[in-house]
Protein backbone atom coordinates (compact mmCIF):
# COMPACT_ATOMS: atom_id res chain seq x y z
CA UNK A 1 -29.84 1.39 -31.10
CA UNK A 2 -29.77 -1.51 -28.83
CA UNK A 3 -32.64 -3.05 -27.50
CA UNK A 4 -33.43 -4.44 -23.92
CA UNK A 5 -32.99 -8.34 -23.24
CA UNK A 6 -36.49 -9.90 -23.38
CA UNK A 7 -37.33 -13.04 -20.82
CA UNK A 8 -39.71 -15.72 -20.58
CA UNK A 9 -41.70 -15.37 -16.79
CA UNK A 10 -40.94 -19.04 -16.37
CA UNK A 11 -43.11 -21.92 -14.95
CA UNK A 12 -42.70 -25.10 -12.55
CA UNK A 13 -41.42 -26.89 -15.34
CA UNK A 14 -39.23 -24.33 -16.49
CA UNK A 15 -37.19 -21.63 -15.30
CA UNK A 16 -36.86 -18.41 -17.02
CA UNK A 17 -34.69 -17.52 -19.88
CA UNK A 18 -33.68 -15.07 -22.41
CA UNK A 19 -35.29 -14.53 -25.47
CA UNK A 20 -33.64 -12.00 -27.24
CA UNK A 21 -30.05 -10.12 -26.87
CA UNK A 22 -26.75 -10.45 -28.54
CA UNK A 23 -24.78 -13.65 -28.55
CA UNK A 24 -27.70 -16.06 -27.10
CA UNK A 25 -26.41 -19.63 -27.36
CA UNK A 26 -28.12 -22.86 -26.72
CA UNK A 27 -26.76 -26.57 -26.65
CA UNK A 28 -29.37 -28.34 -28.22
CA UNK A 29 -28.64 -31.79 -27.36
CA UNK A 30 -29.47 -30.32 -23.71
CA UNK A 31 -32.82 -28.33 -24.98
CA UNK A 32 -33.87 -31.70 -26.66
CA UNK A 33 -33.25 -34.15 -23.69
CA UNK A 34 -35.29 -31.45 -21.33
CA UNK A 35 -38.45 -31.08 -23.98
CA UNK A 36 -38.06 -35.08 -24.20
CA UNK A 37 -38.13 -35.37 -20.23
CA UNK A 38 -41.80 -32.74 -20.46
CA UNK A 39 -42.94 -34.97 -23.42
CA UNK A 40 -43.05 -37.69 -21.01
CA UNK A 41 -46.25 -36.24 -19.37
CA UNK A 42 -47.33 -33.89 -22.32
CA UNK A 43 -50.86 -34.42 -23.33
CA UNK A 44 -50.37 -33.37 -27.10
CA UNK A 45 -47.45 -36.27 -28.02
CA UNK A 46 -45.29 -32.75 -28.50
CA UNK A 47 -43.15 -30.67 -26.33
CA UNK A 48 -41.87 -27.07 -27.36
CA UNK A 49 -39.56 -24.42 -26.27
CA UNK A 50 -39.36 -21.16 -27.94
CA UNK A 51 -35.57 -20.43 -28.67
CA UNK A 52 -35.65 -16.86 -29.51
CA UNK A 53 -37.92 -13.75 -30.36
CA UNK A 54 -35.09 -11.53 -31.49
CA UNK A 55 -36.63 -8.65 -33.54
CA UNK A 56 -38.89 -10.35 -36.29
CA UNK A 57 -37.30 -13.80 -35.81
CA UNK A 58 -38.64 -16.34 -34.06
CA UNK A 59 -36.58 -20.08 -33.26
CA UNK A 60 -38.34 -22.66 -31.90
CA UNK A 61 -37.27 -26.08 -31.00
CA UNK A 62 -39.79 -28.99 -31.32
CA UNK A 63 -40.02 -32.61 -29.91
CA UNK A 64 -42.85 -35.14 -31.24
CA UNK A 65 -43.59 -38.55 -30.37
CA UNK A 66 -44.00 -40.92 -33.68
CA UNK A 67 -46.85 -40.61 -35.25
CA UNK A 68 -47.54 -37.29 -33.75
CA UNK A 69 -48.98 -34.40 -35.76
CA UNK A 70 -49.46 -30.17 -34.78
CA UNK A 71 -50.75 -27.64 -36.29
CA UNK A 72 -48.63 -24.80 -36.82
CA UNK A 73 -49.59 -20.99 -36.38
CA UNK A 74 -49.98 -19.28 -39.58
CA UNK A 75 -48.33 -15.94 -39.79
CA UNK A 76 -46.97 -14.26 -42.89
CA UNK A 77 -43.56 -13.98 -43.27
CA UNK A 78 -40.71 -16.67 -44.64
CA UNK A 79 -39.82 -20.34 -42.77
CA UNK A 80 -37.47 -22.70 -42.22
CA UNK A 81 -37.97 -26.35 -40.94
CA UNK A 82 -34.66 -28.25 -39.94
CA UNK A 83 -34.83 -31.86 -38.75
CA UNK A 84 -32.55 -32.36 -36.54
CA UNK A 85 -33.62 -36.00 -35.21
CA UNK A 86 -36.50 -38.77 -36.97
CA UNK A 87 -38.30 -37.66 -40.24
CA UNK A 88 -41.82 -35.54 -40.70
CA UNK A 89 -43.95 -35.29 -43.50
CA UNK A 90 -44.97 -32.17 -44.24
CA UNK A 91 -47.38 -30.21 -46.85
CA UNK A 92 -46.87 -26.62 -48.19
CA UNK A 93 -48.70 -25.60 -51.33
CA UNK A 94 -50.03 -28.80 -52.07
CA UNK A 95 -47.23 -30.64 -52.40
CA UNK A 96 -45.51 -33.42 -49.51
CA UNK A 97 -42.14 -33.13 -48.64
CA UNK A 98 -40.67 -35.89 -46.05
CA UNK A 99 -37.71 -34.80 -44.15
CA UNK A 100 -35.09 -36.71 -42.63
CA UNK A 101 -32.00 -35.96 -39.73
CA UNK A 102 -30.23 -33.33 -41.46
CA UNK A 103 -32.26 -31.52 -43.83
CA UNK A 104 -33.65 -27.77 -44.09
CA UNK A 105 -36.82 -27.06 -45.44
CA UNK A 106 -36.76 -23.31 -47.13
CA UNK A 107 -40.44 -21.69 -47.56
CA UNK A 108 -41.03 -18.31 -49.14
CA UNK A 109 -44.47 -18.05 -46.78
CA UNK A 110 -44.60 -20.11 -43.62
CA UNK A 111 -46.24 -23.03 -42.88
CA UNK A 112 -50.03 -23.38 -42.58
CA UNK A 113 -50.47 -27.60 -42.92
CA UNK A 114 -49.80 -30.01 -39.99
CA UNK A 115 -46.53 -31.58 -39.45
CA UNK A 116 -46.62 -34.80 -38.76
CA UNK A 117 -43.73 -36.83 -37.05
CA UNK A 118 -43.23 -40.20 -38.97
CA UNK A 119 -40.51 -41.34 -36.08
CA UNK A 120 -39.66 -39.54 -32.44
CA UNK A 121 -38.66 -36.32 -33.78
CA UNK A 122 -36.38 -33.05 -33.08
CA UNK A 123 -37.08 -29.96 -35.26
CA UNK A 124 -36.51 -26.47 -35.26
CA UNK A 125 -38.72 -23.98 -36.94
CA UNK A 126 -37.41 -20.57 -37.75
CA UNK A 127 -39.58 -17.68 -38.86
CA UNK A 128 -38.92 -14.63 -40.29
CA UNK A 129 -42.08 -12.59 -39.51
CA UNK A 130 -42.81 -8.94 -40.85
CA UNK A 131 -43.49 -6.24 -38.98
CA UNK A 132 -46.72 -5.93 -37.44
CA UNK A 133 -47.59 -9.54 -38.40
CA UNK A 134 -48.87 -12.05 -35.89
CA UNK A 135 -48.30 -11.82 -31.96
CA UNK A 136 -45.10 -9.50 -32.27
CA UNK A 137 -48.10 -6.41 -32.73
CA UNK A 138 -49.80 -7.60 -29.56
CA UNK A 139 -46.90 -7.58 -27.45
CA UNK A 140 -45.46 -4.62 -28.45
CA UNK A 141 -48.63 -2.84 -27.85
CA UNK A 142 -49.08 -4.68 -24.30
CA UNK A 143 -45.36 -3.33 -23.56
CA UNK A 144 -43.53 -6.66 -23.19
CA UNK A 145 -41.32 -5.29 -25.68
């Protein structure tokens, strides 16, 4: 069974996109020199873009300035951090990792510790959520699924 195409409504900084269907593809260089443009006037020293909500999996791709830190959501379900520019220091289970360009960080639950950007940064964070865990519920009982 094939499901429908899901879309972000959009905003004045950004138009609409697709969320979820077969095939989506994204040049990244291009997604990271946009969320750098927003960071530019972006209160939190962070700009964001969710890639994807494709079933239970969630990509999204994450610029901080140095010295920057967030707070991820907490949700069940397995994670991935990929550094794709800087470094970031980040905690799971009481122990530090620092990341640099180029590495993957695998996690059996997701994250629940800040992240904090040790230079300018570009990240993605993939989660695997399970069903009926976090907002996924919400929406599909709202119908924007």
């Amino acid at each position: 069974m094939q499901s429908t195409p899901h879309t972000t409504t959009g905003t004045e900084r950004r138009p609409a996109h697709q969320l979820s269907g077969e095939g989506l593809r994204f040049r990244l260089r291009e997604e990271i020199d946009q969320l750098r443009q927003e960071l530019k006037s972006a209160s939190g020293q962070r700009s964001a873009k969710t890639l994807t909500k494709a079933g239970r999996l969630r990509v999204t791709l994450v610029v901080m300035d140095a010295d920057a830190s967030m707070n991820p959501e907490s949700s069940q379900g397995g994670a991935t951090l990929e550094v794709l520019e800087g470094r970031l220091q980040v905690q799971t289970q009481g122990q530090g990792h620092e990341l640099a360009s180029g590495e993957l960080l695998i996690l059996d639950d997701n994250l629940r510790e800040p992240i904090r950007a040790m230079d300018q940064s570009a990240f993605l964070i993939t989660v695997a959520w399970p069903e009926g865990a976090g907002a996924w519920s919400q929406e599909a009982a709202s119908g924007r699924l």
